[in-house]
Protein backbone atom coordinates (compact mmCIF):
# COMPACT_ATOMS: atom_id res chain seq x y z
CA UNK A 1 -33.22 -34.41 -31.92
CA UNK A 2 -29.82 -35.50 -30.27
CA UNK A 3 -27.87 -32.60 -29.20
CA UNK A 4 -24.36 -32.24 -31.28
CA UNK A 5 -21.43 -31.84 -28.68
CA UNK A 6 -19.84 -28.70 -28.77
CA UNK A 7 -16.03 -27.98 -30.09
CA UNK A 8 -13.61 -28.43 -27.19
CA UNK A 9 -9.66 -28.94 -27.75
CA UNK A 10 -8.72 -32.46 -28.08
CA UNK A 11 -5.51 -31.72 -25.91
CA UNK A 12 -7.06 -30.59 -23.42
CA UNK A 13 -10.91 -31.72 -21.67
CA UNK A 14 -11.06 -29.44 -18.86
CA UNK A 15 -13.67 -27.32 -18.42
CA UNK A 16 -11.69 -24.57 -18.83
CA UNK A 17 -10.58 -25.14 -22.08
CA UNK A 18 -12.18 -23.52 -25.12
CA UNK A 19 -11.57 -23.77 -28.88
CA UNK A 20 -10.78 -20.47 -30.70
CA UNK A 21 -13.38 -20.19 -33.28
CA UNK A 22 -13.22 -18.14 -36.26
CA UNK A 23 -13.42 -14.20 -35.99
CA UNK A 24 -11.46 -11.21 -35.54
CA UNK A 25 -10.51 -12.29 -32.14
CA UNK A 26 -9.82 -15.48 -30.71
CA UNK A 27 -12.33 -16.60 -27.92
CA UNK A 28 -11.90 -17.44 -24.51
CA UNK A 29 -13.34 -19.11 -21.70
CA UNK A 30 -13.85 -17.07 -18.20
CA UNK A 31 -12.69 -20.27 -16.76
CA UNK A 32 -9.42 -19.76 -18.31
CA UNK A 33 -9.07 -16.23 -18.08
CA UNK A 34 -9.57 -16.38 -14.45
CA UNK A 35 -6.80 -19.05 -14.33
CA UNK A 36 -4.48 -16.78 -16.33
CA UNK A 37 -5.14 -13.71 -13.97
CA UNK A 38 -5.04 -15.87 -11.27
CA UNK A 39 -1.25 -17.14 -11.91
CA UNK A 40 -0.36 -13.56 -12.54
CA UNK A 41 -1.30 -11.66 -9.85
CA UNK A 42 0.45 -14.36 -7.25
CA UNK A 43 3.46 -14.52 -9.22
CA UNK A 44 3.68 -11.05 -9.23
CA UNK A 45 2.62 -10.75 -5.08
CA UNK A 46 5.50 -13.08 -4.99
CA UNK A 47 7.73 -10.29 -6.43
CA UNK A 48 6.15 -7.86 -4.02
CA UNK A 49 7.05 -10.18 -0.92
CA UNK A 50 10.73 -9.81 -2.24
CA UNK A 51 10.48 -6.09 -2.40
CA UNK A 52 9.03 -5.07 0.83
CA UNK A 53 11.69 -7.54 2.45
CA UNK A 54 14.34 -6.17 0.48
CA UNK A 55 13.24 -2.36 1.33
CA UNK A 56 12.80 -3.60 4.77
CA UNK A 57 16.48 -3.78 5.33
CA UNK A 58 17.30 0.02 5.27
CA UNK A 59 14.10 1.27 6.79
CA UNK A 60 14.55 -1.08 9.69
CA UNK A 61 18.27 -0.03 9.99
CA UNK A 62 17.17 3.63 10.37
CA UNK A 63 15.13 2.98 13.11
CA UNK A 64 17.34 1.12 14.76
CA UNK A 65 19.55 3.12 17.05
CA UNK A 66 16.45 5.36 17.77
CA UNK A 67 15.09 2.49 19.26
CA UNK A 68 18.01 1.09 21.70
CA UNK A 69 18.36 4.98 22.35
CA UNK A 70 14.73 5.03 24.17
CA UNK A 71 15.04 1.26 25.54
CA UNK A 72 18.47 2.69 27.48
CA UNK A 73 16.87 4.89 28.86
CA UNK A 74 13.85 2.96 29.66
CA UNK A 75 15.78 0.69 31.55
CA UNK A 76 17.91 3.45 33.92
CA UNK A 77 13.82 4.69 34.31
CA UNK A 78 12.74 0.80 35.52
CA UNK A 79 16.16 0.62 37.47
CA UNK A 80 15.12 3.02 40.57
CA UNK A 81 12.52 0.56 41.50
CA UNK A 82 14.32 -2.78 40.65
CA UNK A 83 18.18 -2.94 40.23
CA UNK A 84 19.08 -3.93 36.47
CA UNK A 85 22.35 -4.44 34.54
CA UNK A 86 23.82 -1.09 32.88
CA UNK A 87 23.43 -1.83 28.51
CA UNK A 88 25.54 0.68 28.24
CA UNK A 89 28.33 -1.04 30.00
CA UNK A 90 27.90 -4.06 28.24
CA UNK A 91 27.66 -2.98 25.08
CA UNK A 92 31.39 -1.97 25.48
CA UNK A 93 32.50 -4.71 26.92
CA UNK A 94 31.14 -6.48 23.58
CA UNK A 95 32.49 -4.51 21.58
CA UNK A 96 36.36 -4.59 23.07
CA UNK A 97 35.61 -8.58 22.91
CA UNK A 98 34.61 -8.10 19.21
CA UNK A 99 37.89 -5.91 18.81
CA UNK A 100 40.14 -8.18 20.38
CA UNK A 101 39.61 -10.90 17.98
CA UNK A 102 42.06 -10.72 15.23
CA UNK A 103 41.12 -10.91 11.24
CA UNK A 104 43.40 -12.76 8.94
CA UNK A 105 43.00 -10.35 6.60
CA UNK A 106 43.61 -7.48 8.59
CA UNK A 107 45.47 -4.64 6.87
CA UNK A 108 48.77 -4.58 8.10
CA UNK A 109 50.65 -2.24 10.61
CA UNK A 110 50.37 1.39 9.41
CA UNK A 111 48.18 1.47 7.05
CA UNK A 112 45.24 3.33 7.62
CA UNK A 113 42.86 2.30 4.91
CA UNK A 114 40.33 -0.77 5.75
CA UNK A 115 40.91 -3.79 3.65
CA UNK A 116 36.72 -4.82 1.84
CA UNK A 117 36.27 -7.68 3.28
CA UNK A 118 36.55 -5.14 6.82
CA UNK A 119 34.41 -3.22 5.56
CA UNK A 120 31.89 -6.07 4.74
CA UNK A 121 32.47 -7.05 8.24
CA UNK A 122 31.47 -3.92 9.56
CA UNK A 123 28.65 -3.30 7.35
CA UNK A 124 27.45 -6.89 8.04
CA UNK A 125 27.54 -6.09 12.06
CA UNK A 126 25.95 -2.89 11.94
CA UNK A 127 23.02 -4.10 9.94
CA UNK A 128 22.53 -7.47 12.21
CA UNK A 129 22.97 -5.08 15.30
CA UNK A 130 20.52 -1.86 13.95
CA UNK A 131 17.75 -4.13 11.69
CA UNK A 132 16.34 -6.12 13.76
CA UNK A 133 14.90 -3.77 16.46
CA UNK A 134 13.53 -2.04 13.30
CA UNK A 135 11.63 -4.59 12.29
CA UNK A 136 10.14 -5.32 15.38
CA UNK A 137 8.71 -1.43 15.44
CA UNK A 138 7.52 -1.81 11.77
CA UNK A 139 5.73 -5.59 12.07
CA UNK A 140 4.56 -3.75 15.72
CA UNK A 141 3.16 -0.47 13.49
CA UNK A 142 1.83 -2.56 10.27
CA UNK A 143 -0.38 -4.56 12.61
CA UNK A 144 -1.84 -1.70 14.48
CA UNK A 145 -2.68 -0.24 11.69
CA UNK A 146 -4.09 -3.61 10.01
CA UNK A 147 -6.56 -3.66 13.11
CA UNK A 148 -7.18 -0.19 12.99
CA UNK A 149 -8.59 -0.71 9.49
CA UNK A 150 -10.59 -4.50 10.61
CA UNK A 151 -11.95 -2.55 13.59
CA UNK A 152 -13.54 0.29 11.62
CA UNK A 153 -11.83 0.93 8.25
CA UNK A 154 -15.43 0.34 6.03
CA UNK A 155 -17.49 2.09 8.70
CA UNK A 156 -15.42 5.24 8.44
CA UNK A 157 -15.12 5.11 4.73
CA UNK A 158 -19.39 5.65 4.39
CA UNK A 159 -19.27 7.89 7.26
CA UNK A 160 -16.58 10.19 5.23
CA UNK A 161 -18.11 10.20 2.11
CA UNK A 162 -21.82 9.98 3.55
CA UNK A 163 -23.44 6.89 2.30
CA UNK A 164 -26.87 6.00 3.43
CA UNK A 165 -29.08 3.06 2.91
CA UNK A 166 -31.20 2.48 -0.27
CA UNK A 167 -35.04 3.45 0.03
CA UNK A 168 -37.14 0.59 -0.81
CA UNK A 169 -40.11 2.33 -2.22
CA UNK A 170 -37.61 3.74 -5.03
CA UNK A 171 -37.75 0.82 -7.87
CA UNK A 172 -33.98 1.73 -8.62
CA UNK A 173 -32.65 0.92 -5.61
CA UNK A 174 -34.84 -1.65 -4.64
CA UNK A 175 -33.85 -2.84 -8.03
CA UNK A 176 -30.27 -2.52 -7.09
CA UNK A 177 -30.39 -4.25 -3.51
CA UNK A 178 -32.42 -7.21 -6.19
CA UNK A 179 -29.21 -7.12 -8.26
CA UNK A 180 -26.74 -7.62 -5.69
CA UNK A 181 -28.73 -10.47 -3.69
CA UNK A 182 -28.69 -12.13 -7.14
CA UNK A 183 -25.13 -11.66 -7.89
CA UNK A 184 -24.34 -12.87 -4.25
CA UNK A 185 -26.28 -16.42 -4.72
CA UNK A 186 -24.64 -17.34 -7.79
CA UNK A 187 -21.01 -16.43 -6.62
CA UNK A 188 -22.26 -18.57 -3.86
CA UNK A 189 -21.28 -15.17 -1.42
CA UNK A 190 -23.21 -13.83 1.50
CA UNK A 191 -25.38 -10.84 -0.04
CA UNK A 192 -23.32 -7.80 0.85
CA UNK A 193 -24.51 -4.91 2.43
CA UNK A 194 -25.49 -2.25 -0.01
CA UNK A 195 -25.31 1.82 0.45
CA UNK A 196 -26.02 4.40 -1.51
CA UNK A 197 -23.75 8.07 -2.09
CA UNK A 198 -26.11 10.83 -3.60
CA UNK A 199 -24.55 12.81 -6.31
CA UNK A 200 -24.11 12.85 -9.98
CA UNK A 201 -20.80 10.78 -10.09
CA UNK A 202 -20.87 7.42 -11.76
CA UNK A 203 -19.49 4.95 -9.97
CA UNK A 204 -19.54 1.82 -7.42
CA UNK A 205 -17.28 0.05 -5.19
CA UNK A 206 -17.07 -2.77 -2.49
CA UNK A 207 -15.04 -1.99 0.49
CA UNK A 208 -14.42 -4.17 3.57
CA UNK A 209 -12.39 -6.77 4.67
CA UNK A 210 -13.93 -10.22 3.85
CA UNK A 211 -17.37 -11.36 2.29
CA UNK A 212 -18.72 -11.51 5.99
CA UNK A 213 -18.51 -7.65 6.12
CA UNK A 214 -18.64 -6.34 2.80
CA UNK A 215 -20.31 -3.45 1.93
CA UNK A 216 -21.01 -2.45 -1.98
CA UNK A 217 -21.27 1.50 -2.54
CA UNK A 218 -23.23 2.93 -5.37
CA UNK A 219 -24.00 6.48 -6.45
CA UNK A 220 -27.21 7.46 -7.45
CA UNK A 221 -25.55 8.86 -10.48
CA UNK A 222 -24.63 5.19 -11.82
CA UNK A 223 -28.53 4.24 -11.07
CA UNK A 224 -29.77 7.15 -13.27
CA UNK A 225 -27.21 6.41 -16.47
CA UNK A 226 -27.20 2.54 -16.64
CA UNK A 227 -29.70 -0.02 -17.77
CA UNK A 228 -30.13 -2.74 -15.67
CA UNK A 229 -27.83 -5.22 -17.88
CA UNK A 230 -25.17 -2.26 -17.57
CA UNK A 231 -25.55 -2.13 -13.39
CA UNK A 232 -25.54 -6.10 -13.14
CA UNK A 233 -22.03 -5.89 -14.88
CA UNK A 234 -20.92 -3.64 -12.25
CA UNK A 235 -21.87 -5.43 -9.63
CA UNK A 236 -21.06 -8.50 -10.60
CA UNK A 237 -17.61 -7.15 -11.15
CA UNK A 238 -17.87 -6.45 -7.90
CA UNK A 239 -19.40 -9.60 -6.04
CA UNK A 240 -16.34 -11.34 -8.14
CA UNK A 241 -13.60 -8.71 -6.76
CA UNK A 242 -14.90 -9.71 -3.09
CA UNK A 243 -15.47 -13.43 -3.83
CA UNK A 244 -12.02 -13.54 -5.20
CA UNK A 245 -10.26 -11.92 -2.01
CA UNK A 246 -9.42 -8.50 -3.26
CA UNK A 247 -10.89 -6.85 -0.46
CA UNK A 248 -8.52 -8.50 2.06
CA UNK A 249 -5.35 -8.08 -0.31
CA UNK A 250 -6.66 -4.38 -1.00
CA UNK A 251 -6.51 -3.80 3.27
CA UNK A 252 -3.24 -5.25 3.37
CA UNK A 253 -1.74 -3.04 0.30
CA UNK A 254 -2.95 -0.17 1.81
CA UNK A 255 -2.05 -0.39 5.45
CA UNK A 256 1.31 -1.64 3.94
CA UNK A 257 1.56 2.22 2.79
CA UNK A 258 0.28 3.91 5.23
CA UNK A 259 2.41 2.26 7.74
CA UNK A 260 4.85 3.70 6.23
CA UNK A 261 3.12 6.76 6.37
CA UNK A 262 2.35 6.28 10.27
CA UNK A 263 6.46 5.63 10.91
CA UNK A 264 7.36 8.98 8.94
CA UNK A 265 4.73 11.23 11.28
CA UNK A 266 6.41 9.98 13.95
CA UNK A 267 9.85 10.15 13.16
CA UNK A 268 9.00 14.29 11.91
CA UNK A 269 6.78 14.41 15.36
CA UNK A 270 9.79 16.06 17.23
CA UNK A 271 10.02 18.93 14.93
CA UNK A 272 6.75 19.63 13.40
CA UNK A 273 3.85 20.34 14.58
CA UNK A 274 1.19 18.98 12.04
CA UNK A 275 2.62 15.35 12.70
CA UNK A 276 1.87 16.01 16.06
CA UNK A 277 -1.49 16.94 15.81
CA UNK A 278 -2.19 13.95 13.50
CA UNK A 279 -0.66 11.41 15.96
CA UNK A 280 -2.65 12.67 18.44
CA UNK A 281 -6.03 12.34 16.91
CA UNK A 282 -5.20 8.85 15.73
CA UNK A 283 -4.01 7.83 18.76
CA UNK A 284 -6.69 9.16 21.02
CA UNK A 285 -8.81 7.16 18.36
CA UNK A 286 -7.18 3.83 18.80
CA UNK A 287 -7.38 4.02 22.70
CA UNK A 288 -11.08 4.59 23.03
CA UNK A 289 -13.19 1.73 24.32
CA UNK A 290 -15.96 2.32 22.22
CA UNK A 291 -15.99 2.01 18.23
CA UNK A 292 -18.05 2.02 15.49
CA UNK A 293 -20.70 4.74 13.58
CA UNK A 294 -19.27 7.83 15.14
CA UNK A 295 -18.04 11.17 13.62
CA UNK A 296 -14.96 10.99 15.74
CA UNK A 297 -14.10 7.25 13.86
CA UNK A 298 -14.91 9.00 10.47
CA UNK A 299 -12.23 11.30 11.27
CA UNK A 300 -9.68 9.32 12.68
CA UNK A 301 -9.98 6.50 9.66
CA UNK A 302 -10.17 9.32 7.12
CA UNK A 303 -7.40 10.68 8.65
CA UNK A 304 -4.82 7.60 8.37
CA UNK A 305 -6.96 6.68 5.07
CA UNK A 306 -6.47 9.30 3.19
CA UNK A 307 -2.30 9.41 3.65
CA UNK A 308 -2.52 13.15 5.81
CA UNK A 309 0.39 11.11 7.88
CA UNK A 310 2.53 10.81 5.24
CA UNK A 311 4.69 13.84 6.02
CA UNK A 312 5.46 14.96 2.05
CA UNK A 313 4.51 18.30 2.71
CA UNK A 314 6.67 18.70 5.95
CA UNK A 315 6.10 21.99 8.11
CA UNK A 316 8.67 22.35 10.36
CA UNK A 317 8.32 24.29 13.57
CA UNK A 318 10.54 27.66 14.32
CA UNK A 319 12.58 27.39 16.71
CA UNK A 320 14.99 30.15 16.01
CA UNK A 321 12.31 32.35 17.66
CA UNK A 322 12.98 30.84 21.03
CA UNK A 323 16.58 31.21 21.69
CA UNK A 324 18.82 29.16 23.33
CA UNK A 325 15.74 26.40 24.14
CA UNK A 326 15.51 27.08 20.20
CA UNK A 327 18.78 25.98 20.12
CA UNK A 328 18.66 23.13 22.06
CA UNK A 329 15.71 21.78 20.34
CA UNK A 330 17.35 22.13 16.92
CA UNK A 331 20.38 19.73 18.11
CA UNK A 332 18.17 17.35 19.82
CA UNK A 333 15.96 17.08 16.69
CA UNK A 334 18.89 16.36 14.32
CA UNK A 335 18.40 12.98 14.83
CA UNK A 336 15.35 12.55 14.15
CA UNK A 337 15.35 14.73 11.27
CA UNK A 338 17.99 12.73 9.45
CA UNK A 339 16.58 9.13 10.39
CA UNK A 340 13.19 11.09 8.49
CA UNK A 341 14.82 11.85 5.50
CA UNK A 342 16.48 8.28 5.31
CA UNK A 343 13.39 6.61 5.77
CA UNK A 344 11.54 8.84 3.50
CA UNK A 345 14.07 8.83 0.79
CA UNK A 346 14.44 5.08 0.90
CA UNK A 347 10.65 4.11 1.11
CA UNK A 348 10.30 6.78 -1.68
CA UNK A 349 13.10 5.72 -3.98
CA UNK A 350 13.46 2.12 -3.44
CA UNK A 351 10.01 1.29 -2.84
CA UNK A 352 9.12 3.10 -6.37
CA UNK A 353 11.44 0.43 -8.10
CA UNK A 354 11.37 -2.41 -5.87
CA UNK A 355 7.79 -2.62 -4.58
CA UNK A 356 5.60 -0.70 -6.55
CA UNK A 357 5.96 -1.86 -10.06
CA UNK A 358 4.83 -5.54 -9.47
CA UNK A 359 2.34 -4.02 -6.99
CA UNK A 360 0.51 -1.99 -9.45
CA UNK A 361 0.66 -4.97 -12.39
CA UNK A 362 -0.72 -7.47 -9.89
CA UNK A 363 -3.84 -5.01 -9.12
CA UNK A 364 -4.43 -4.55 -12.43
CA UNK A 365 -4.46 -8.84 -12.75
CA UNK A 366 -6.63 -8.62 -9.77
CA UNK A 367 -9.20 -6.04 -11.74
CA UNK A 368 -8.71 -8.73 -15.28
CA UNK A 369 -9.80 -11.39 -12.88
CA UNK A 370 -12.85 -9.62 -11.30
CA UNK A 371 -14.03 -8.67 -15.14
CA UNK A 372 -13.84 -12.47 -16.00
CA UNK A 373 -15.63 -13.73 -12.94
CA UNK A 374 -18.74 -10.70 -14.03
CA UNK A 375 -19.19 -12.55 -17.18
CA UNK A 376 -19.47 -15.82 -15.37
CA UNK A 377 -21.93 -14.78 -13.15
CA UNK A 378 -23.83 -12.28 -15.79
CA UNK A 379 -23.17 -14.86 -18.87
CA UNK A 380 -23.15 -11.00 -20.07
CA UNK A 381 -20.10 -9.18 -21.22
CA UNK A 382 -21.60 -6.67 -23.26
CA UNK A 383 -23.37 -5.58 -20.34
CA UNK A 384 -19.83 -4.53 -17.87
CA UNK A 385 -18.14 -3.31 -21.53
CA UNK A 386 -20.69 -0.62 -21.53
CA UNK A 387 -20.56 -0.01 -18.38
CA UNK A 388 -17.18 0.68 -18.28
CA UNK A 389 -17.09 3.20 -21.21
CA UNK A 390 -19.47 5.19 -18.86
CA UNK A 391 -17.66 4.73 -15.95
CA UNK A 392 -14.02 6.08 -18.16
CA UNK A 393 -15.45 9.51 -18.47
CA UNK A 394 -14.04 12.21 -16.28
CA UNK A 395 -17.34 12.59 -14.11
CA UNK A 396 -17.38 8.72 -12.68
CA UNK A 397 -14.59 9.80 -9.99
CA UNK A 398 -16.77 10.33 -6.85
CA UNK A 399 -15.20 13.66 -4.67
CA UNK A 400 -13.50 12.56 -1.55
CA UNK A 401 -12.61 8.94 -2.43
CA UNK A 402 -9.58 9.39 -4.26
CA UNK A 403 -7.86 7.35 -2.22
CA UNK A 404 -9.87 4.48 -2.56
CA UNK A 405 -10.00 4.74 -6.38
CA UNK A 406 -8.68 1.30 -6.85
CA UNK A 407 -11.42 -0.03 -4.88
CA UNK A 408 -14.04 1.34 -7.82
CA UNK A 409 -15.06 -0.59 -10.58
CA UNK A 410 -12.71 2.20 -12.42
CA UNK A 411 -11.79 5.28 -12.32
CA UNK A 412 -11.00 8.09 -14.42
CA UNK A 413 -7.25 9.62 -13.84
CA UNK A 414 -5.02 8.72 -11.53
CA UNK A 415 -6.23 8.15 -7.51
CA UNK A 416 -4.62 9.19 -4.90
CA UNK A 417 -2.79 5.70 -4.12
CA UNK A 418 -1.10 6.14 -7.58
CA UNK A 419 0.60 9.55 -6.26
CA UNK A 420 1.58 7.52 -2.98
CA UNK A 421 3.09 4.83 -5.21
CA UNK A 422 4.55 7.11 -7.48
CA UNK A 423 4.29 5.28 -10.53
CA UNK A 424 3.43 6.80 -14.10
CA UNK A 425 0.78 4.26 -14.44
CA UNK A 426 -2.40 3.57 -12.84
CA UNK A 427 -3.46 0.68 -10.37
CA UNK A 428 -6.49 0.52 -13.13
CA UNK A 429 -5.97 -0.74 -16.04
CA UNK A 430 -6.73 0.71 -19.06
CA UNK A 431 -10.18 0.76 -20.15
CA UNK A 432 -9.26 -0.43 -24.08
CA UNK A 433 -7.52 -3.10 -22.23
CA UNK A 434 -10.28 -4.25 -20.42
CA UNK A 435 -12.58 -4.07 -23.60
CA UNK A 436 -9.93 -6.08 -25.64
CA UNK A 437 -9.92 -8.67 -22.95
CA UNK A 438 -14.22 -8.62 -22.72
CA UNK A 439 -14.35 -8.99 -26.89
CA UNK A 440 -11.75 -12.04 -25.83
CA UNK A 441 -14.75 -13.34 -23.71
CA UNK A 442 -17.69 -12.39 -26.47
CA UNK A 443 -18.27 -9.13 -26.30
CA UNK A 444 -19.44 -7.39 -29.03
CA UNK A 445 -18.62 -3.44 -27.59
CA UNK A 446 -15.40 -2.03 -29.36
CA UNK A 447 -12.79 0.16 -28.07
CA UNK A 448 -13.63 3.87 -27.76
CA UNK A 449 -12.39 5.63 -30.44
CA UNK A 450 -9.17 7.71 -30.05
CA UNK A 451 -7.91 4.59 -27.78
CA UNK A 452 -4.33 3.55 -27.74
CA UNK A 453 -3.75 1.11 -30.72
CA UNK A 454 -1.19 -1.55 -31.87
CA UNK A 455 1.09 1.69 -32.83
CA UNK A 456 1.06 3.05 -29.79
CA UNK A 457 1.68 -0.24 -28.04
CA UNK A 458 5.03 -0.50 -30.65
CA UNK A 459 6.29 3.03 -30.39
CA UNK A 460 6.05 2.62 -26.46
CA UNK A 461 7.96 -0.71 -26.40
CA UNK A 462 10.70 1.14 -28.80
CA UNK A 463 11.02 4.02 -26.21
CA UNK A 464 11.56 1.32 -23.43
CA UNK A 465 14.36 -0.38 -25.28
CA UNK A 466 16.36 2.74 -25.94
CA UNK A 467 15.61 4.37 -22.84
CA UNK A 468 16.17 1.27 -20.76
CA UNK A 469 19.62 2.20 -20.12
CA UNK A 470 19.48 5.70 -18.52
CA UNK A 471 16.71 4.25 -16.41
CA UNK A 472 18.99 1.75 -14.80
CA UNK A 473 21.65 4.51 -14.53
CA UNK A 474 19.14 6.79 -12.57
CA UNK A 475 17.63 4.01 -10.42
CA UNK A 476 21.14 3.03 -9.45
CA UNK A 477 22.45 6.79 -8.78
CA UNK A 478 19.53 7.20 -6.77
CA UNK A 479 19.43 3.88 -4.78
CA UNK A 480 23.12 5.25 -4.18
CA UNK A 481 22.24 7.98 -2.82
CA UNK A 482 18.87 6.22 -0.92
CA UNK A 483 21.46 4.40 0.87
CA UNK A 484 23.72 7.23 1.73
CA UNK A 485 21.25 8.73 3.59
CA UNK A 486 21.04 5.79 6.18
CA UNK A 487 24.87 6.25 6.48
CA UNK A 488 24.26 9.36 7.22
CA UNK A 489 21.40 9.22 9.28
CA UNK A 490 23.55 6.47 11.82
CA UNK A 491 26.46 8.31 11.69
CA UNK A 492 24.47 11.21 13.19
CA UNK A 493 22.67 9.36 15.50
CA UNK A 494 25.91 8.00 17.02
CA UNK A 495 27.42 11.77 17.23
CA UNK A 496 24.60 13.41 18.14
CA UNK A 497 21.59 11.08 19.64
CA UNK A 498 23.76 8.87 21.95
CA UNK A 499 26.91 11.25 22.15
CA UNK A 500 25.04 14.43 23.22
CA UNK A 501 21.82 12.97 24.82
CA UNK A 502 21.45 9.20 25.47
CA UNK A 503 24.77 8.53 26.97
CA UNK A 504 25.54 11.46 29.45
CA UNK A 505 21.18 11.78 30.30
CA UNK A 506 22.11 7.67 30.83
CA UNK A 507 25.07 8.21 33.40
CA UNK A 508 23.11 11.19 35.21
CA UNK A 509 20.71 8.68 35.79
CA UNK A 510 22.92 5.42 37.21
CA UNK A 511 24.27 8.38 39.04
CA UNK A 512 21.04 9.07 41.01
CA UNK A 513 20.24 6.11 41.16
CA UNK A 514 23.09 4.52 43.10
């Protein structure tokens, strides 16, 4: 018998295209939904880009003067051995130069207050003077920390949590290394390392930073609730995330924040001790010659990992108890104290509205995307939709990897990444979400009951439109006051940091060394 051609759209011959056909929902193809997830997670990196380059600008600022403060004084160190120019002195003579040209729209004689486009001027100056140093030391930090995580970020991860290799003379894990060697060929992937984490939890993740090195984690928990269609969803969700990238753009996310993290210990390191401590063990860490499979790299990895450098709960040292070195210490830690609140109100703040809105949505596209590439390589959907009512319930989160919660297949709650963000919303989507989007792609699972409905969806997009305005007002009192704070924090480094310590410790040392 000749075989009938099946429907496609006249308009449109691709092989992604696919003709609704009659139901309660209209079908589509995982060729087109991974198309569709595809444009929206780079349009919305796109938007990211924008963000962090826009929040750039006042966190490099803030660093700035810090930074020409120590490379003075590096320079009067280097200039007992080898005779070098004074930056001091020719910073001045720049600055009468700058003073003695003359601005047309200068405010005439006697008046005292600054015409704007003065003030433009100045503000314009300061930032092309302060920024760039800045963003040396943060490009300088982010890629430390980048190769920090590509020398040992997965190996640290198992060692934390304690994963172990599967035994192959238990049928479910040699049925699970089966799985994931099959889910490898047909995503046309290297077979990824597989480990195992015993405990009850539900749950699985890949972690890594390319398909080279990938390493998919599974608890013994998910082995003894799913069927075998249930755990080929899962990892084929999976194999898709790391065939599609996500482990590379997941390293970059998250050394993105915990450079930030890394920046704020060391700005608080002057005046409190916990910093310290942390700095040191990370450092100590990074400067060893040997890597790799240790309980000193576990530490060290969980240590930066799991955001203990991100100095929210600052503990700062007493140094009333002292005296006058007390006293001393106090003034020569204002400084840094103020360039740490400006950098942690502004990455807080700013970052929250400029960065981490589009961040979290394009995760979420990225999770979409991995969902649609499962039921390509499972030609199963009701398989993951099961799966991931299982994996919704509160005892899939696996203790002691919050922070790597959007790395799971899902998670229950909110991770620890979502608290760093500090959005309302997850960097996983919705689970009803993800089962409207599987019934999209044939599944036959429905929502679980209780879910968020079309109401919901209505009455939230209501509260948005009225509410919309006293958001704006708040973002831009706060970003106000964000900004402030780097005013402040120059203005203080000028007074104090160069006034009381860089400029006279400068001359004492020109002095000895003539």
């Amino acid at each position: 018998m000749e075989e009938k051609e099946l429907p496609i759209a006249e308009t449109d011959r691709s092989p992604g295209a696919y003709a609704p056909v009659p139901g309660p929902v209209d079908r589509e193809s995982f060729f087109a939904a991974q198309a569709r997830n595809r444009r929206t997670s780079w349009r919305l990196t796109a938007l990211c880009v924008l963000g962090v380059l826009i929040l750039g600008i006042p966190l490099s600022t803030v660093l700035g003067p810090l930074f020409y403060g120590a490379a003075v004084l590096a320079v009067d160190g280097a200039n007992f051995f080898t005779p070098l120019p004074d930056p001091v002195r020719w910073a001045f003579d720049e600055m009468d130069k700058l003073n003695e040209v003359k601005d047309p729209a200068a405010p005439v004689a006697g008046s005292s207050d600054p015409s704007p486009r003065e003030v433009a001027r100045t503000a314009a100056v300061v930032l092309a003077v302060a920024a760039p140093p800045g963003a040396l030391v943060l490009l300088l930090a982010w890629l430390g920390v980048r190769a920090l995580f590509l020398r040992s970020g997965a190996g640290g991860f198992l060692l934390s949590l304690g994963a172990r290799d599967p035994k192959m003379d238990d049928l479910e894990e040699s049925q699970l290394v089966n799985v994931t060697a099959e889910m490898a060929i047909a995503a046309g992937l290297p077979p990824p390392r597989v480990m195992l984490l015993d405990g009850p939890a539900v749950n699985a993740a890949a972690v890594g930073s390319s398909p080279q090195d990938a390493v998919v984690v599974v608890s013994r928990g998910l082995l003894d609730a799913l069927d075998r269609d249930e755990t080929q969803g899962v990892i084929g969700h999976l194999v898709g995330s790391v065939g599609n990238g996500d482990l590379r753009i997941a390293m970059t996310m998250l050394s993105f924040y915990q450079t930030l993290g890394l920046v704020t210990a060391a700005l608080s390191s002057p005046f409190s001790a916990p910093a310290r401590a942390a700095l040191r063990r990370l450092l100590r860490f990074a400067f060893r010659r040997r890597s790799g499979g240790d309980a000193a790299e576990a530490e060290a990895v969980t240590q930066l990992l799991t955001g203990a450098l991100d100095g929210g709960d600052l503990e700062v040292d007493d140094f009333e108890r002292q005296g006058w070195i007390g006293k001393a210490r106090n003034i020569a830690a204002l400084p840094f104290l103020a360039a740490y609140m400006a950098f942690w109100m502004n990455q807080k703040i700013l970052g929250s509205f400029l960065v981490a809105p589009p961040l979290t949505f394009a995760w979420r596209a990225r999770r979409h995307l991995a969902d649609a590439t499962a039921v390509q390589l499972t030609r199963n959907p009701d398989g993951l939709a099961r799966a991931l009512l299982r994996l919704s319930r509160p005892d899939a989160a696996v203790p002691g990897a919050a922070w790597a919660s959007h790395l799971f297949a899902a998670w229950p709650g909110k991770g620890a990444l979502d608290e760093k963000v500090g959005m309302l919303a997850s960097f996983q989507p919705r689970i009803e979400i993800r089962l409207r989007r599987l019934r999209a792609l044939g599944s036959t699972v429905p929502p679980p009951p209780g879910g968020r409905g079309k109401g919901f969806e209505g009455m939230k997009a209501v509260a948005w439109l009225v509410g919309a305005p006293l958001i704006l007002g708040c973002a831009g009192l706060m970003t106000a006051i964000a900004l402030a704070t780097v005013g402040i924090s120059l203005a203080i480094d000028g007074l104090f940091f160069f006034g009381i310590f860089v400029v006279p410790l400068h001359a004492l040392l020109r002095h000895l060394a003539q």
